[in-house]
N, C-alpha and C. Protein backbone atom coordinates (compact mmCIF):
# COMPACT_ATOMS: atom_id res chain seq x y z
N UNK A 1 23.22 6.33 6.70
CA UNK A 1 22.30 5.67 5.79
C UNK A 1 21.03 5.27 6.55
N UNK A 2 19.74 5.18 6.08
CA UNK A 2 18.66 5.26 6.17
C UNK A 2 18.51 3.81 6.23
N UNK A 3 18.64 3.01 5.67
CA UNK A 3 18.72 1.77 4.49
C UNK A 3 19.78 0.59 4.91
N UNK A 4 19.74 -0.44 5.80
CA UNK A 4 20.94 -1.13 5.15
C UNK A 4 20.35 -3.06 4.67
N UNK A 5 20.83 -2.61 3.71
CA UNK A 5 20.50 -3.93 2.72
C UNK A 5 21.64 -5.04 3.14
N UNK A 6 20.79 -6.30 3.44
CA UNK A 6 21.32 -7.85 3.38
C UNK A 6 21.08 -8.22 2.24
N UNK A 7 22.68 -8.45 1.53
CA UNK A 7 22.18 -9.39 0.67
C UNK A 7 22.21 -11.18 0.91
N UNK A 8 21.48 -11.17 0.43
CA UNK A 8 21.47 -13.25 0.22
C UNK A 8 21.22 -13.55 -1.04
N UNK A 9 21.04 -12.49 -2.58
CA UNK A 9 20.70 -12.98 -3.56
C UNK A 9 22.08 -11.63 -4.29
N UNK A 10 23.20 -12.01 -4.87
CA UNK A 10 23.93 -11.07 -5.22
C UNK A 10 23.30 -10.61 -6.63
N UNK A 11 22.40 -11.11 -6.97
CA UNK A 11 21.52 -10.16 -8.00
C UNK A 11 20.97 -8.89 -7.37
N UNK A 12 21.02 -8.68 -6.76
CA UNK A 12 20.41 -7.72 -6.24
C UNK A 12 21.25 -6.50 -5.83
N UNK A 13 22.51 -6.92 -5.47
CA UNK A 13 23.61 -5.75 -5.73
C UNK A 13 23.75 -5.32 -7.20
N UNK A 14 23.92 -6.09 -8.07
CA UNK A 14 23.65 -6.18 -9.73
C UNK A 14 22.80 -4.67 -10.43
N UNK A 15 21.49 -5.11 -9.13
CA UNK A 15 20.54 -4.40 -9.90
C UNK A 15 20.39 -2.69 -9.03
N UNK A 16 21.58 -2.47 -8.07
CA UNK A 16 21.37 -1.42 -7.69
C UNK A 16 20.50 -1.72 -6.87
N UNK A 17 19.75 -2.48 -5.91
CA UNK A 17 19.20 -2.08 -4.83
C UNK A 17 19.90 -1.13 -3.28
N UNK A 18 20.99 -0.94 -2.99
CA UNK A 18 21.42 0.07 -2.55
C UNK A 18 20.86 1.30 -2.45
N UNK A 19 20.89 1.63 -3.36
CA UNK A 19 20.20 2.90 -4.33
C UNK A 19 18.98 3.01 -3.85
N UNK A 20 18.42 2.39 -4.48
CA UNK A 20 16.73 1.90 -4.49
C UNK A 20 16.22 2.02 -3.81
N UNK A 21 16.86 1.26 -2.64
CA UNK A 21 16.22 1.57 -1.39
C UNK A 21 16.35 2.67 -0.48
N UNK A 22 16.86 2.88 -0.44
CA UNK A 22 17.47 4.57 0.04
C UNK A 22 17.02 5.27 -0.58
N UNK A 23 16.70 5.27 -2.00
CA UNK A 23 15.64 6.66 -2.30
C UNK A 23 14.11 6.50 -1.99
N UNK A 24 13.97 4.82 -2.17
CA UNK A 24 12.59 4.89 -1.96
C UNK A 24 12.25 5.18 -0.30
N UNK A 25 13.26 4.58 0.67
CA UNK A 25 12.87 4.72 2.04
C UNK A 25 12.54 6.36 2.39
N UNK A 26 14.01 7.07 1.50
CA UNK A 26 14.17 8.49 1.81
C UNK A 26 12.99 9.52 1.50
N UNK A 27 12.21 8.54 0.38
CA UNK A 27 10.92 9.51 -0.49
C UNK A 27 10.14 9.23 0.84
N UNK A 28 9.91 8.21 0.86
CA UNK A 28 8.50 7.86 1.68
C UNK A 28 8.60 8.91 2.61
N UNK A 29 9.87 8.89 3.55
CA UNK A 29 9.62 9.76 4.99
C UNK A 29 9.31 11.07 4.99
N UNK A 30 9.94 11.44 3.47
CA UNK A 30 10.06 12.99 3.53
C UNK A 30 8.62 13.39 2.87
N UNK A 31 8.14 12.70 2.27
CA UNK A 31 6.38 12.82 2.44
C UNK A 31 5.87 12.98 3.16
N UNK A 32 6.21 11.98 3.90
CA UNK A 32 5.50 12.14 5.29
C UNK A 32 5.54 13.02 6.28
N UNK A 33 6.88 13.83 6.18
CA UNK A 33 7.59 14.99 6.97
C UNK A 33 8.01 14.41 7.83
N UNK A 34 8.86 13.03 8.13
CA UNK A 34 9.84 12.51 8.90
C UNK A 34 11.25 12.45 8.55
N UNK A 35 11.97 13.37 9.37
CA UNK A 35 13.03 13.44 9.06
C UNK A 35 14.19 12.11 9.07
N UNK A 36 14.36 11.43 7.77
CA UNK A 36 15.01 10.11 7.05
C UNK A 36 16.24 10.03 8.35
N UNK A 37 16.70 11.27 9.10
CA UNK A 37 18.08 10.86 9.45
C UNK A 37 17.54 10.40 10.56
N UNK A 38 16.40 10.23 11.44
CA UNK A 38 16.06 9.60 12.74
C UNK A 38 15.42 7.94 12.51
N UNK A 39 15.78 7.08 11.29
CA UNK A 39 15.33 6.29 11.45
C UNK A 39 16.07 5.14 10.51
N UNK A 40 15.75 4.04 11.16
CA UNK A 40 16.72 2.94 10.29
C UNK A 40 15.74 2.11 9.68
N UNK A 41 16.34 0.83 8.61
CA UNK A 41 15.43 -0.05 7.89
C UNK A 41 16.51 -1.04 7.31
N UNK A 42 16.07 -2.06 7.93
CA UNK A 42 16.96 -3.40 7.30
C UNK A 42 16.01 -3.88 5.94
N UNK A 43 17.00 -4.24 5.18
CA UNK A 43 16.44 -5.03 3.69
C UNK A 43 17.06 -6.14 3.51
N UNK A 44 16.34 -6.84 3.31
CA UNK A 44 16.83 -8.41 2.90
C UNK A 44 16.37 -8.43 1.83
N UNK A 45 17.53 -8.91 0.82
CA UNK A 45 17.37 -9.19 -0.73
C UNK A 45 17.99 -10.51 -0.98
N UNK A 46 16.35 -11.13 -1.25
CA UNK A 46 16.54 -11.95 -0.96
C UNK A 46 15.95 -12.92 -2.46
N UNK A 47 16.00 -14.50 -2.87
CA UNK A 47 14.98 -14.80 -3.65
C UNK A 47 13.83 -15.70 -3.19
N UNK A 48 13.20 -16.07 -4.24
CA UNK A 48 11.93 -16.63 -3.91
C UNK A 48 12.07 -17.65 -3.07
N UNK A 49 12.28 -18.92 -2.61
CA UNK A 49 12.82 -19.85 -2.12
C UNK A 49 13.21 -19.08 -0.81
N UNK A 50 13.68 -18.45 -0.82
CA UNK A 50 14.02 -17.61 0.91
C UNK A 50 12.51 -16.85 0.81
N UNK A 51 12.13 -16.22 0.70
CA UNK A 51 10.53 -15.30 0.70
C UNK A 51 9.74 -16.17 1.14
N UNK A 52 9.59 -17.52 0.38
CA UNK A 52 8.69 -18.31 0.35
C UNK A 52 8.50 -19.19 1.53
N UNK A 53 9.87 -19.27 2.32
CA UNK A 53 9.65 -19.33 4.02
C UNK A 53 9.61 -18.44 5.04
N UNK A 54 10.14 -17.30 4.50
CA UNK A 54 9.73 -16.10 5.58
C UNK A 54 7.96 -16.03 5.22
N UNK A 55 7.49 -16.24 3.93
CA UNK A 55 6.36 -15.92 3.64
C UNK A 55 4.97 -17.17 4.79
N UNK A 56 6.11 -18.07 4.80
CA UNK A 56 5.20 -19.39 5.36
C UNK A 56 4.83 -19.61 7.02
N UNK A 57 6.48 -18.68 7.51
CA UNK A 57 6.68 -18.63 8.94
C UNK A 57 5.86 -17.68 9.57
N UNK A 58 5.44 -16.13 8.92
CA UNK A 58 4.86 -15.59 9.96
C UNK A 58 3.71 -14.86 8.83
N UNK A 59 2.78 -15.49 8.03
CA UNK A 59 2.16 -15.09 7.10
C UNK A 59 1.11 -17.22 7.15
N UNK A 60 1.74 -18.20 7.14
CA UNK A 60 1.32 -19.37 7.09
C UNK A 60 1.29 -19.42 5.21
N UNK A 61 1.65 -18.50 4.56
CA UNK A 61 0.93 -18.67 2.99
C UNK A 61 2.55 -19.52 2.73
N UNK A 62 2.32 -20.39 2.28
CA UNK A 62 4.01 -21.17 1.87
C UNK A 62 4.28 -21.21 0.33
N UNK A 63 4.43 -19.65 -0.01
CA UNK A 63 4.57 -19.39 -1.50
C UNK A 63 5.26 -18.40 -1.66
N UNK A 64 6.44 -17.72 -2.84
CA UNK A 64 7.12 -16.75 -3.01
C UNK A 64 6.32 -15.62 -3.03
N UNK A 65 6.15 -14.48 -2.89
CA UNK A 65 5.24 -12.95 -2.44
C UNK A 65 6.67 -11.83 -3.10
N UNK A 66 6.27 -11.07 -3.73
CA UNK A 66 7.24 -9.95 -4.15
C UNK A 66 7.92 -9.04 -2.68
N UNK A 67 7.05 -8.94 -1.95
CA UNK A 67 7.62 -8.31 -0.41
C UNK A 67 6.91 -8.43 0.64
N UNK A 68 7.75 -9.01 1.62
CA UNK A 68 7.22 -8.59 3.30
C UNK A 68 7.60 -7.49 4.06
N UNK A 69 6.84 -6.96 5.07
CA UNK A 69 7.52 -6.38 5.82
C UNK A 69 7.10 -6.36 7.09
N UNK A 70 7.95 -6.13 8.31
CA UNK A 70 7.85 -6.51 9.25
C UNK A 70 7.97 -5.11 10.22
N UNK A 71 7.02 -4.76 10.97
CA UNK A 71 6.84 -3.34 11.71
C UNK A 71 7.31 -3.52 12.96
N UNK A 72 8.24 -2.45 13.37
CA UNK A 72 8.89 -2.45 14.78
C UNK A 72 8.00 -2.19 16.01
N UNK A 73 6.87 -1.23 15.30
CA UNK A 73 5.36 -1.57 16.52
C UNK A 73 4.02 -0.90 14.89
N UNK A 74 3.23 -1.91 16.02
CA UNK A 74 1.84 -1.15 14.93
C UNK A 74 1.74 0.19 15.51
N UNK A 75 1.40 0.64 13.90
CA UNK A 75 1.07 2.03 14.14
C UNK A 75 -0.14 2.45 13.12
N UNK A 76 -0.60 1.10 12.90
CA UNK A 76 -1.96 1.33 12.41
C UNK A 76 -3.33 1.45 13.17
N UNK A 77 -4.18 2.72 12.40
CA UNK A 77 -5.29 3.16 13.21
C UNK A 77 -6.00 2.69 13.17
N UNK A 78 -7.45 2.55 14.28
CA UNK A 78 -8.29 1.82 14.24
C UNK A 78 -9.55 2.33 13.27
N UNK A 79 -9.97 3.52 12.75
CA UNK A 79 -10.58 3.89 11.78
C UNK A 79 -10.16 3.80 10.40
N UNK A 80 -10.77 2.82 9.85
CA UNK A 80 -10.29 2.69 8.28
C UNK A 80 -10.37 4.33 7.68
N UNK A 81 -9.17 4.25 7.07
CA UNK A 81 -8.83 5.01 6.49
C UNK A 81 -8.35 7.07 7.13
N UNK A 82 -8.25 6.57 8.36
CA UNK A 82 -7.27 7.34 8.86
C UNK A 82 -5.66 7.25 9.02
N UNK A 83 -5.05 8.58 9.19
CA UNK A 83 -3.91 8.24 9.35
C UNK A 83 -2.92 7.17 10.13
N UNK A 84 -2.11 6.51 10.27
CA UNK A 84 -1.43 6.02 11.15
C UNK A 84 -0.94 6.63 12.20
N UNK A 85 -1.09 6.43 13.65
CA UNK A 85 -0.35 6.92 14.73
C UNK A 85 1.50 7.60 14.23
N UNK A 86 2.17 8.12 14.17
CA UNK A 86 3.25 9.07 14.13
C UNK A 86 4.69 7.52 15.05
N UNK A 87 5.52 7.55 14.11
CA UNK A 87 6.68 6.59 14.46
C UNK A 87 7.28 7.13 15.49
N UNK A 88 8.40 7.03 16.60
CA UNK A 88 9.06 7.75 17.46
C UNK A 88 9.61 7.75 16.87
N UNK A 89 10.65 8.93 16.76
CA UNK A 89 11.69 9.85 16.23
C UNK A 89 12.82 9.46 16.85
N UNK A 90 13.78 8.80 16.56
CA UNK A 90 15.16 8.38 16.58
C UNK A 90 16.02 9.93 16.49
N UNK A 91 17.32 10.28 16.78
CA UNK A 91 18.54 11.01 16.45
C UNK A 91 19.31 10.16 15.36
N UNK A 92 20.25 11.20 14.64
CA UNK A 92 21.38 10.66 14.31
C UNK A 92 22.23 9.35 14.74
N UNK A 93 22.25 10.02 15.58
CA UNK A 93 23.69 8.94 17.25
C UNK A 93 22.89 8.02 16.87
N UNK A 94 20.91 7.82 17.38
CA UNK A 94 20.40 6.54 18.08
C UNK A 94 19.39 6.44 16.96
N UNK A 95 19.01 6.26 15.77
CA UNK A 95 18.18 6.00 14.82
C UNK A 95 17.02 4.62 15.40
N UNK A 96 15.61 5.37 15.56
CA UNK A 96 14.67 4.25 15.37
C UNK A 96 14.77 3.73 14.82
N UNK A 97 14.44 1.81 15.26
CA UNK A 97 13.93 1.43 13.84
C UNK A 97 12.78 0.91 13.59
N UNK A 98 12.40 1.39 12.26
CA UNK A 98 11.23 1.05 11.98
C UNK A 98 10.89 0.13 11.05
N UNK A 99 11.88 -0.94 10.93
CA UNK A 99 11.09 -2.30 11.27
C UNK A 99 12.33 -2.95 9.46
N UNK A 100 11.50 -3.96 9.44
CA UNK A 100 12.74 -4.56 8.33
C UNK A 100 11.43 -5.17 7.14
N UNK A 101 12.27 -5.23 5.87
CA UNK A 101 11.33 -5.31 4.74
C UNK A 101 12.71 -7.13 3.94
N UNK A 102 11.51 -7.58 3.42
CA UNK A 102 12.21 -8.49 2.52
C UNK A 102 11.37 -8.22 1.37
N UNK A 103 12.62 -8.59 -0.34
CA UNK A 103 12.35 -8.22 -1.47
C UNK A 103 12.80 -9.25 -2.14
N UNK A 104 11.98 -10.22 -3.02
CA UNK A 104 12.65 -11.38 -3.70
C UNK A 104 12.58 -11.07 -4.80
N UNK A 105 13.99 -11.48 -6.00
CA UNK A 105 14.25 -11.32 -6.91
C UNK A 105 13.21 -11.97 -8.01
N UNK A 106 13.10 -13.51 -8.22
CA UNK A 106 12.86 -13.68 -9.26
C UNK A 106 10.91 -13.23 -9.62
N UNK A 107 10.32 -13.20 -8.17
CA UNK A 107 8.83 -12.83 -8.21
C UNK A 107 9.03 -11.11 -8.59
N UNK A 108 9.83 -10.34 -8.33
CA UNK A 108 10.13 -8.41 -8.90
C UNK A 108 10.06 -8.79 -10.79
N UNK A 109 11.44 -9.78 -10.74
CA UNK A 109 11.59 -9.32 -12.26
C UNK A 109 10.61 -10.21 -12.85
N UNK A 110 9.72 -11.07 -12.70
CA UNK A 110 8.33 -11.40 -13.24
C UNK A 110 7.53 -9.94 -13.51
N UNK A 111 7.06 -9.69 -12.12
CA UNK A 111 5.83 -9.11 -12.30
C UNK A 111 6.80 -7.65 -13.22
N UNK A 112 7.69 -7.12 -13.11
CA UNK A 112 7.89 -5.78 -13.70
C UNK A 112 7.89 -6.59 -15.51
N UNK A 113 8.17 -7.59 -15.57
CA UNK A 113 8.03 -7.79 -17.02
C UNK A 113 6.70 -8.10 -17.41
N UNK A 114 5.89 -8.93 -16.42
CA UNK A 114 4.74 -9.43 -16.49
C UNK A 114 3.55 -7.77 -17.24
N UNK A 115 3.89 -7.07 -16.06
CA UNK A 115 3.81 -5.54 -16.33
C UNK A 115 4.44 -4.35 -17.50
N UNK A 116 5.35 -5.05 -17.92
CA UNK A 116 6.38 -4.38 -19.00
C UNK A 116 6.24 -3.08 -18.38
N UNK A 117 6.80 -3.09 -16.90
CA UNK A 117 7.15 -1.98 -16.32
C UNK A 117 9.18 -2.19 -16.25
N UNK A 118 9.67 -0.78 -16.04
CA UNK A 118 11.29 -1.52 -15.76
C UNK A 118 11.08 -2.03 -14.22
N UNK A 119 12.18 -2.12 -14.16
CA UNK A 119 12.14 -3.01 -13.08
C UNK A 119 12.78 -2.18 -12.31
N UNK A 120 13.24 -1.20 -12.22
CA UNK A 120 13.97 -0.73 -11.24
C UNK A 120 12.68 0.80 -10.55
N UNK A 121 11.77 0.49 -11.53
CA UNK A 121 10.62 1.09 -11.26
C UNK A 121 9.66 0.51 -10.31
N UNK A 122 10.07 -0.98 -11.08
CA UNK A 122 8.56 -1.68 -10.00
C UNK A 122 9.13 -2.39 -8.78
N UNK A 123 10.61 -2.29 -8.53
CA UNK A 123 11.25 -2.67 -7.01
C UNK A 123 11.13 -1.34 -6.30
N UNK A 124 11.48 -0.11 -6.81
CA UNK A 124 11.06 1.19 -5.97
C UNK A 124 9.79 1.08 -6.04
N UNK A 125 8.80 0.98 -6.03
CA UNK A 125 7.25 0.96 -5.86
C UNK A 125 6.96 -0.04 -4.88
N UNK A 126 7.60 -1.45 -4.58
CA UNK A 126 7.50 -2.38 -4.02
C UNK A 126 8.13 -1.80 -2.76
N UNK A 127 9.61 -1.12 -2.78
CA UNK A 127 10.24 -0.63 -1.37
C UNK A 127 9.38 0.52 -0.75
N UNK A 128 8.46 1.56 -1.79
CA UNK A 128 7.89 2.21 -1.03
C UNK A 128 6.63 1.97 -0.19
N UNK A 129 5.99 0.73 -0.86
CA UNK A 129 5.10 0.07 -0.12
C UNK A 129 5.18 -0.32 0.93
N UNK A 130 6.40 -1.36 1.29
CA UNK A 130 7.05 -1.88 2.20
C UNK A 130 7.36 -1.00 3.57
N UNK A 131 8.13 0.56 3.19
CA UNK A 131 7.79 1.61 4.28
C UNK A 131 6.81 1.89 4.49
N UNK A 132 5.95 1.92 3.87
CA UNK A 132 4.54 2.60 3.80
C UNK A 132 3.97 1.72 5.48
N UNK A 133 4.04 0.19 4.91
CA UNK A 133 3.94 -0.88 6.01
C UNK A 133 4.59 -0.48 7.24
N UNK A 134 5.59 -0.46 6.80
CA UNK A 134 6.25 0.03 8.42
C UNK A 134 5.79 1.18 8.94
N UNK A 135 5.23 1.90 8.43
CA UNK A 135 4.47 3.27 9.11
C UNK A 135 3.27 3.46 9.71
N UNK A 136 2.42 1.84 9.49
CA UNK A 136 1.39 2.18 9.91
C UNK A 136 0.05 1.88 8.89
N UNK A 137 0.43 1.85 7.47
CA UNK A 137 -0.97 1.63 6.29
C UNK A 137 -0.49 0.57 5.71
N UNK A 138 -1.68 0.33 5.84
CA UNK A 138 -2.21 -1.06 5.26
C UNK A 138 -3.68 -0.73 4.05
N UNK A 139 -3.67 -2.22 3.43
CA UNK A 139 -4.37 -1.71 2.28
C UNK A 139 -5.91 -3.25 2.56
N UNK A 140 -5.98 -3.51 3.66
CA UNK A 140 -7.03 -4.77 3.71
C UNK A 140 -8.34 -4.14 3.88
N UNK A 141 -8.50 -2.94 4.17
CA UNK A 141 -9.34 -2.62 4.30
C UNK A 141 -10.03 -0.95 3.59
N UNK A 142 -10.72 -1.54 2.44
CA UNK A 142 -10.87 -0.46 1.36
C UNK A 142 -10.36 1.03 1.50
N UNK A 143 -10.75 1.79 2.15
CA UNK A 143 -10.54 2.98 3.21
C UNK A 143 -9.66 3.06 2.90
N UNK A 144 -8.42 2.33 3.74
CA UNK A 144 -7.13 1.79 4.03
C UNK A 144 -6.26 1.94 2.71
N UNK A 145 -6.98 0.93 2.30
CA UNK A 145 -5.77 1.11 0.47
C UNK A 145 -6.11 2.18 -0.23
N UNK A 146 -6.91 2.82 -0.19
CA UNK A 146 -7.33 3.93 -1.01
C UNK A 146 -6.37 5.00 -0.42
N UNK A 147 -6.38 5.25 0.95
CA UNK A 147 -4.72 6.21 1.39
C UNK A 147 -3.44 5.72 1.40
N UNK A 148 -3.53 4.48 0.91
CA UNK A 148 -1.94 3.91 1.12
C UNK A 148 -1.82 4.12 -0.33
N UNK A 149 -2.80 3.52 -1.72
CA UNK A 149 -2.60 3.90 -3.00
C UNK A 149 -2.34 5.69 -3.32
N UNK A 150 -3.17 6.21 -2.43
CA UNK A 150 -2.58 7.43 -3.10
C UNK A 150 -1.42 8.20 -2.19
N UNK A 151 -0.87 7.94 -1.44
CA UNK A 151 0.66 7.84 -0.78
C UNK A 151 1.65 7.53 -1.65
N UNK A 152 1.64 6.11 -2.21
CA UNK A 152 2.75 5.39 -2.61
C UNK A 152 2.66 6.86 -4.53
N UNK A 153 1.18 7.02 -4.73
CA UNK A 153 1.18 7.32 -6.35
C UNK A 153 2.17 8.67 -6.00
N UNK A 154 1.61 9.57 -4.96
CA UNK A 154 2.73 10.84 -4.76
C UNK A 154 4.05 10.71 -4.44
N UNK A 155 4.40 9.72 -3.81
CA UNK A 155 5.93 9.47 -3.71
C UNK A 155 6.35 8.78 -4.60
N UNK A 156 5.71 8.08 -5.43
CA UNK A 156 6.69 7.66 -6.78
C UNK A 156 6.41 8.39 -7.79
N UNK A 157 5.74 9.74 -7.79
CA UNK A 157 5.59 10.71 -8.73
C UNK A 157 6.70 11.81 -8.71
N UNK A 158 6.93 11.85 -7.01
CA UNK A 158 8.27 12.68 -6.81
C UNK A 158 9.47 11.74 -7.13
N UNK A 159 9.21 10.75 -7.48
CA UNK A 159 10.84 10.16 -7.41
C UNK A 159 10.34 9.54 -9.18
N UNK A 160 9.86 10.26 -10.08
CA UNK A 160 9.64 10.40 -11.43
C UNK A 160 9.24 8.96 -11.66
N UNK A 161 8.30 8.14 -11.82
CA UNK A 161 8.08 6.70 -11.79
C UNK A 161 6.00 6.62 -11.94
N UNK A 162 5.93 6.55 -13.19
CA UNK A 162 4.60 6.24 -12.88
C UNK A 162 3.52 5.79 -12.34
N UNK A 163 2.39 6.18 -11.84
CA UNK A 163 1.31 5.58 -11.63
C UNK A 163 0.78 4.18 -11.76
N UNK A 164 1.74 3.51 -10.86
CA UNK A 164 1.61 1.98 -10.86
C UNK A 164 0.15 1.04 -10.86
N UNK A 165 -0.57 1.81 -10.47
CA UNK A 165 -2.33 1.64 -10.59
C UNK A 165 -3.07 2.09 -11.22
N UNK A 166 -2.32 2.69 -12.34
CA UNK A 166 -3.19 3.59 -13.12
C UNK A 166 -3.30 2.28 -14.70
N UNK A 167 -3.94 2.57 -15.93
CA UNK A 167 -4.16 2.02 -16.92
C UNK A 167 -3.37 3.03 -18.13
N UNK A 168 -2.39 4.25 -17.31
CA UNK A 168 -2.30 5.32 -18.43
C UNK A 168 -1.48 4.57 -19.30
N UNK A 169 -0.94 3.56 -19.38
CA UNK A 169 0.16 2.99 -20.14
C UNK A 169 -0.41 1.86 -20.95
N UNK A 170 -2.14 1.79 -21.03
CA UNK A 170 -2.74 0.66 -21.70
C UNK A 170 -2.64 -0.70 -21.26
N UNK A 171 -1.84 -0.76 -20.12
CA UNK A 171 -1.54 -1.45 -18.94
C UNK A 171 -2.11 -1.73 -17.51
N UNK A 172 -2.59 -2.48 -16.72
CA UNK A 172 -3.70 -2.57 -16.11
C UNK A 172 -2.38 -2.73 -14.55
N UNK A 173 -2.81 -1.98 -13.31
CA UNK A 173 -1.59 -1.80 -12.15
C UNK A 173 -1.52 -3.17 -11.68
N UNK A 174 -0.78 -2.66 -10.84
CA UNK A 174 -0.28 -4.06 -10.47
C UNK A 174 -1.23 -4.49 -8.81
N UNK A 175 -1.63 -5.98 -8.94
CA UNK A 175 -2.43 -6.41 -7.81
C UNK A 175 -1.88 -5.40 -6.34
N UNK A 176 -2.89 -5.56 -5.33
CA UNK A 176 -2.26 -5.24 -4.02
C UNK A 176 -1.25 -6.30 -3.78
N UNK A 177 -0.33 -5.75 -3.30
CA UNK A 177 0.42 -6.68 -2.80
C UNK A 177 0.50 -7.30 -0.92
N UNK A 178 1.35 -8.13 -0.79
CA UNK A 178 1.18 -8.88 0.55
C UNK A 178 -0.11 -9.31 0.89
C-alpha cells in the first residue's frame, strides 16, 4: 500500500477514506510517471479540533483548514511556475516517504455540501492536492497555482471527478486551499 491512514475520527473509515486515498495518492504519481510502489504516505483522519492544532503548531493560523500537509524534503522550484525538483525513488522492500497529509472531517463535509459537490469527490480532490504538496507545488504564487490547478484538474479527470475550479456546474470552485 501506497497510503496508510490514521484514524482519530472513525468517520472517516465510514466514509471510505482507505480507498480514497490510495486512489487519489496512486493517480497523482502515475501522472506524474512515479512509480506508486516506491513511495509511502501517512494520513491522518482526523477532525476539526485536531486540524485546528496541527493547523496552529506549524502554520501559527489556530483554526480548522480542510488539509495539511507536511513534505519529507522541499522539492519546490525556485522559478514560479516550473516544475518541482523529482522525489527520490524508494523500492518495494524500502519505500520513500514522501511526507504525511492531515484531512478533517467536519471542515470536507461542509465545504463538499457548501459546494453541493459529493463528498467523496471533494476529499479525493483535497488528497490529491495534499500529494501534489508533497511533491513539490504549491499554489502561493500565481505561476505556481496555475500548474498545480491544472495537475490536480487532469488527475481528477482520470479518476472521473469534475473540474473542481471550473463554474461548469453553475457552481463557482472551490477557494485555494491551505
Amino acid at each position: 500500500m501506497l497510503t496508510e491512514t490514521i484514524l482519530e475520527d472513525d468517520r472517516w473509515q465510514e466514509a471510505g477514506l482507505d480507498a480514497l486515498a490510495e486512489a487519489a495518492a496512486r493517480a497523482t504519481l502515475a501522472h506524474l510517471n512515479h512509480d506508486p510502489a516506491g513511495y509511502e504516505i501517512a494520513v491522518l483522519a482526523c477532525d476539526d479540533a485536531r486540524i485546528a492544532v496541527l493547523n496552529a503548531d506549524f502554520r501559527g493560523k489556530p483554526q480548522p483548514t480542510n488539509v495539511l500537509s507536511w513534505p519529507e524534503e522541499d522539492l519546490a522550484p525556485e522559478e514560479a511556475g516550473a516544475d518541482p525538483e523529482e522525489p527520490p525513488q524508494g523500492g518495494e522492500e524500502d519505500p520513500h516517504h514522501l511526507g504525511d497529509i492531515a484531512i478533517a472531517w467536519e471542515t470536507c463535509t461542509r465545504e463538499a455540501a457548501e459546494q453541493g459537490k459529493p463528498f467523496a469527490a471533494h476529499v479525493s480532490h483535497l488528497l490529491v492536492h495534499g500529494v501534489l504538496h508533497l511533491l513539490g507545488f504549491d499554489h502561493i504564487r500565481d505561476k505556481d497555482a496555475t500548474l498545480m490547478e491544472a495537475c490536480e484538474r487532469a488527475i481528477l479527470g482520470k479518476l472521473g471527478i469534475p473540474d473542481p475550479y471550473g463554474s461548469d456546474q453553475g457552481r463557482p470552485g472551490p477557494q485555494r486551499t491551505e
